[in-house]
PDB file of N, CA and C in Angstrom:
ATOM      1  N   UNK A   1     148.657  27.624 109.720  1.00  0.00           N
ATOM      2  CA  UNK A   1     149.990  28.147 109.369  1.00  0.00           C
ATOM      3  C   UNK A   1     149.867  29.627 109.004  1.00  0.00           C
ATOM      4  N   UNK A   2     150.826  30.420 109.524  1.00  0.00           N
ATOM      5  CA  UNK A   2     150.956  31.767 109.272  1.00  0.00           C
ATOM      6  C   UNK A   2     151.434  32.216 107.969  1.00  0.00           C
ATOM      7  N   UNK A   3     151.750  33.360 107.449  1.00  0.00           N
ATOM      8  CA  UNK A   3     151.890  33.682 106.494  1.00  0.00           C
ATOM      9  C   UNK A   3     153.861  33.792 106.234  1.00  0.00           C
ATOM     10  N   UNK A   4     154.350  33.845 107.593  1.00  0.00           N
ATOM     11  CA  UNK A   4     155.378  34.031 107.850  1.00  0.00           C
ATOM     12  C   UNK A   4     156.401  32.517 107.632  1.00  0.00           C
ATOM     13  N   UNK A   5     155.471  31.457 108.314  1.00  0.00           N
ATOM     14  CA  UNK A   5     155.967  29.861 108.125  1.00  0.00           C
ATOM     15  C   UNK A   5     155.673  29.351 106.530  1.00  0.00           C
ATOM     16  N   UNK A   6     154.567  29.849 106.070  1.00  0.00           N
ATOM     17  CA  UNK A   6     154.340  29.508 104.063  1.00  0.00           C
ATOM     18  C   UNK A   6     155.663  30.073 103.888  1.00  0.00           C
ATOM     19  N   UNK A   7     155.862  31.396 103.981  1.00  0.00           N
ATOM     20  CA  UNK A   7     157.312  32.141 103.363  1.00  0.00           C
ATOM     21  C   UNK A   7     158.434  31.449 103.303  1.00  0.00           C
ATOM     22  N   UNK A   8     158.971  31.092 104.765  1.00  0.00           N
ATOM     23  CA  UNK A   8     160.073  30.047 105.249  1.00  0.00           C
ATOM     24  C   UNK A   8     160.070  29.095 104.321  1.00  0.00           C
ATOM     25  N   UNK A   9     158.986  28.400 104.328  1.00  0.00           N
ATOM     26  CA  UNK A   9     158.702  26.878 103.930  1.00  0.00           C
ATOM     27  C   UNK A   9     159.017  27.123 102.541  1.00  0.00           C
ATOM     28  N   UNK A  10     158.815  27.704 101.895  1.00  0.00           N
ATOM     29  CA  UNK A  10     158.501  27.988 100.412  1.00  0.00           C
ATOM     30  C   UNK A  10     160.048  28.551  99.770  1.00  0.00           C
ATOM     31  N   UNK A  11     160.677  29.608 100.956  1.00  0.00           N
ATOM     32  CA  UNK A  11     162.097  29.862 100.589  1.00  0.00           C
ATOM     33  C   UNK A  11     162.749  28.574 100.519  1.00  0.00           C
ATOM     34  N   UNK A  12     162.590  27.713 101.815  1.00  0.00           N
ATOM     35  CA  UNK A  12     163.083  26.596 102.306  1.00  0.00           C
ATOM     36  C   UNK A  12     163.285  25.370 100.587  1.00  0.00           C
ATOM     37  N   UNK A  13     162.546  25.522 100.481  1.00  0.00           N
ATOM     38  CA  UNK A  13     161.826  24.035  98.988  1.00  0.00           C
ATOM     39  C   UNK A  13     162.418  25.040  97.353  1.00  0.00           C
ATOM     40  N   UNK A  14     162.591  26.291  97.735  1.00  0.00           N
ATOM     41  CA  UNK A  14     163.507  26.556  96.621  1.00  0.00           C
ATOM     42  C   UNK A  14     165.042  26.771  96.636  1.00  0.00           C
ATOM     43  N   UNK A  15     165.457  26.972  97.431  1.00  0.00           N
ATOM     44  CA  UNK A  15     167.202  26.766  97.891  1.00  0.00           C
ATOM     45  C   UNK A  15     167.098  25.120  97.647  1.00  0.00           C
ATOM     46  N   UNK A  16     166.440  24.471  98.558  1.00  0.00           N
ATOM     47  CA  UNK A  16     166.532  22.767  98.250  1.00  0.00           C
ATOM     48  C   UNK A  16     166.337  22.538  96.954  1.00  0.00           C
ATOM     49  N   UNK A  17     165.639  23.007  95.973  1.00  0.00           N
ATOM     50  CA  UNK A  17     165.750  22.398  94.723  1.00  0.00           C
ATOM     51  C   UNK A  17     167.199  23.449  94.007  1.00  0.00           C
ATOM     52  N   UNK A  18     167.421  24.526  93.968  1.00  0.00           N
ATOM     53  CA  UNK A  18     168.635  25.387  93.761  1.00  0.00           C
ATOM     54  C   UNK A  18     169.438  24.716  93.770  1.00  0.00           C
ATOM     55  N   UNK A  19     170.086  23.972  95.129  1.00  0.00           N
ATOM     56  CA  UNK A  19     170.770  23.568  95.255  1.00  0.00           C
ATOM     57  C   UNK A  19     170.877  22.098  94.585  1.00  0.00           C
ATOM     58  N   UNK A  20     170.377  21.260  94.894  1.00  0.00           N
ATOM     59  CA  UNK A  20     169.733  20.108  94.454  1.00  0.00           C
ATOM     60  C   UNK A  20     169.831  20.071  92.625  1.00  0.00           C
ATOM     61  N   UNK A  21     169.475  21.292  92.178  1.00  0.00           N
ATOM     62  CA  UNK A  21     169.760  21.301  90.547  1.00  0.00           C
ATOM     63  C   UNK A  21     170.994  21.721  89.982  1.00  0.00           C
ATOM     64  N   UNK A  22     171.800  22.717  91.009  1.00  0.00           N
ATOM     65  CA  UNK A  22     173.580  22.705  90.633  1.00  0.00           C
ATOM     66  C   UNK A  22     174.012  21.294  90.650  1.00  0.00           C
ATOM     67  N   UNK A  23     174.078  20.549  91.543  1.00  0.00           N
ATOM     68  CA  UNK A  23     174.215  19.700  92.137  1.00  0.00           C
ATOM     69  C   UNK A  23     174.532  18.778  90.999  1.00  0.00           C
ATOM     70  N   UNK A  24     172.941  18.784  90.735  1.00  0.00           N
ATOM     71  CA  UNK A  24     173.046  17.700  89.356  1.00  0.00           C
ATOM     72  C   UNK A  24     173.461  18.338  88.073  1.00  0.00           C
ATOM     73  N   UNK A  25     173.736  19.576  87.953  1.00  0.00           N
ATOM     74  CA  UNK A  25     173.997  19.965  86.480  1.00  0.00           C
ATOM     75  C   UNK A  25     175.571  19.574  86.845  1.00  0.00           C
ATOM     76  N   UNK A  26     176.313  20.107  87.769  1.00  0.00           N
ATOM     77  CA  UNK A  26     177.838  19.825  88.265  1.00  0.00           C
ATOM     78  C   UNK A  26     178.038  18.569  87.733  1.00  0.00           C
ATOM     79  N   UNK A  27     177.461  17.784  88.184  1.00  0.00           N
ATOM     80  CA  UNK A  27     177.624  16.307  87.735  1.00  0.00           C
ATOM     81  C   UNK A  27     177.266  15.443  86.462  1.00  0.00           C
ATOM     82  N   UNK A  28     176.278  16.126  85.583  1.00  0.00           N
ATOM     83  CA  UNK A  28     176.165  16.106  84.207  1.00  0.00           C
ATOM     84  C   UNK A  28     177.524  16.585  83.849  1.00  0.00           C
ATOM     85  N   UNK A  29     177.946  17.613  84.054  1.00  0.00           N
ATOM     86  CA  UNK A  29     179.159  18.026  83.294  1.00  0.00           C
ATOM     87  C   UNK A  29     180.653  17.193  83.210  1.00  0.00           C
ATOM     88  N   UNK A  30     180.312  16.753  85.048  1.00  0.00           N
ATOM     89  CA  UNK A  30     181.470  15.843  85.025  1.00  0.00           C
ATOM     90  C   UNK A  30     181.719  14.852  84.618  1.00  0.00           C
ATOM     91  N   UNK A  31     180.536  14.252  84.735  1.00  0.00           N
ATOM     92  CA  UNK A  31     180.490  12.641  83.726  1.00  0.00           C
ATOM     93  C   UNK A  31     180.515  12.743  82.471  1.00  0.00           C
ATOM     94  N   UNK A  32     180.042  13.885  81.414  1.00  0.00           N
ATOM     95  CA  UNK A  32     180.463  14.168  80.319  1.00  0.00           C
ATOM     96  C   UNK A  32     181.769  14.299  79.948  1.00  0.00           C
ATOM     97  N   UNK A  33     182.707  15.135  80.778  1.00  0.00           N
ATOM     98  CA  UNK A  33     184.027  15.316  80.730  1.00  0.00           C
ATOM     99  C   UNK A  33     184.963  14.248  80.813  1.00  0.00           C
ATOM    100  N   UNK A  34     183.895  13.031  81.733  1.00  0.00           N
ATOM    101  CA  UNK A  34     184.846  11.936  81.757  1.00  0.00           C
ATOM    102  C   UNK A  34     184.753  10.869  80.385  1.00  0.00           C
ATOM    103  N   UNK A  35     183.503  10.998  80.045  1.00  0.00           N
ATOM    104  CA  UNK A  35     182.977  10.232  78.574  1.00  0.00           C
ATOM    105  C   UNK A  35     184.255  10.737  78.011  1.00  0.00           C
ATOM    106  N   UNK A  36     184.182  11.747  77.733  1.00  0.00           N
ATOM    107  CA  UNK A  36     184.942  12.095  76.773  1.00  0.00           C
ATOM    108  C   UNK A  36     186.267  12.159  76.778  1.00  0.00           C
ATOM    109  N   UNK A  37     187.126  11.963  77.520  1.00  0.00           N
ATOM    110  CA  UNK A  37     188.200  11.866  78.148  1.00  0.00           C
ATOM    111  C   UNK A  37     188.800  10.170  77.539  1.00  0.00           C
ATOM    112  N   UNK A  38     187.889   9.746  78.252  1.00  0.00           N
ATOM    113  CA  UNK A  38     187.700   8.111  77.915  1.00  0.00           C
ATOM    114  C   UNK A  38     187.980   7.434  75.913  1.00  0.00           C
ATOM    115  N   UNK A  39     186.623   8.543  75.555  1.00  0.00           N
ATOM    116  CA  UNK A  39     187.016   7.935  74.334  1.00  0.00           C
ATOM    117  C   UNK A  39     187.855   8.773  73.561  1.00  0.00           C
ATOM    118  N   UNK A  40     188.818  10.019  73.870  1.00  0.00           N
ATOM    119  CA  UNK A  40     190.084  10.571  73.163  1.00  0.00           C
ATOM    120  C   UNK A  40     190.901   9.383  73.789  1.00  0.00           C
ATOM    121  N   UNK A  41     191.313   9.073  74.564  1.00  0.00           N
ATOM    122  CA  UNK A  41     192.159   7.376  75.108  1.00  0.00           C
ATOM    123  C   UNK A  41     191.981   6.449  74.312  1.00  0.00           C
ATOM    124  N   UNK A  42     190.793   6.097  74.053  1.00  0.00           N
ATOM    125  CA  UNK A  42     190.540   4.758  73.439  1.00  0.00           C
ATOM    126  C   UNK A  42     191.339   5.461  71.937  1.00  0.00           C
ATOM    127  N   UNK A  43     190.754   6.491  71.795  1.00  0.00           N
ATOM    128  CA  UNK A  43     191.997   6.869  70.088  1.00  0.00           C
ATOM    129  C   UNK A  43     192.832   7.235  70.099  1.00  0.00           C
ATOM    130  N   UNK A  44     193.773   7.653  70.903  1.00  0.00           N
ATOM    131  CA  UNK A  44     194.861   7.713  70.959  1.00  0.00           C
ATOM    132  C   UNK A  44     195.290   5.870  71.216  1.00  0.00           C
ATOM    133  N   UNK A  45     194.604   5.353  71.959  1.00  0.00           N
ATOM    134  CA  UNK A  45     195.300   3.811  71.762  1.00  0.00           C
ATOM    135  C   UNK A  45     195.212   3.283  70.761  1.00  0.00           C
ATOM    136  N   UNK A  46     194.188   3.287  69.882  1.00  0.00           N
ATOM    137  CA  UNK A  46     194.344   2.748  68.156  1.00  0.00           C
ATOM    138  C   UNK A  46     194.954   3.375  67.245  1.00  0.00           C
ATOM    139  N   UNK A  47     195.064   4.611  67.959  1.00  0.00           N
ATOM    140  CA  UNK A  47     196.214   5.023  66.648  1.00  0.00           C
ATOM    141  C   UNK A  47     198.089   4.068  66.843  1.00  0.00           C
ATOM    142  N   UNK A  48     198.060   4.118  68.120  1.00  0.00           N
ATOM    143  CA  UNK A  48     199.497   3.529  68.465  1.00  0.00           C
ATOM    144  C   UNK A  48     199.274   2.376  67.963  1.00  0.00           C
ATOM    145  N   UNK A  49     198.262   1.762  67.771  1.00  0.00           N
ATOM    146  CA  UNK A  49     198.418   0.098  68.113  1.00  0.00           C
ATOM    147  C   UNK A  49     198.368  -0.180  66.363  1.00  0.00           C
TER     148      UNK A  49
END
């Protein structure tokens, strides 16, 4: 392997994890947002009830 294909390869495996780690932080956030969403509902329903 050339020095030119390591480069590629190596750009290649850090965009894939880049991406790959927005990815999952995006989705930490969203499922947090939904936790929480969830249990302001659940108290707003015991306060009515």
């Amino acid at each position: 392997m050339d020095l030119l294909t390591q480069l590629l390869l190596g750009m290649g495996a850090f965009s894939l994890i880049v991406v790959v780690g927005s990815f999952v932080g995006i989705m930490m956030v969203v499922i947090e947002d939904t936790i929480e969403e969830q249990q302001q509902a659940r108290e707003r329903n015991k306060r009515r009830g």
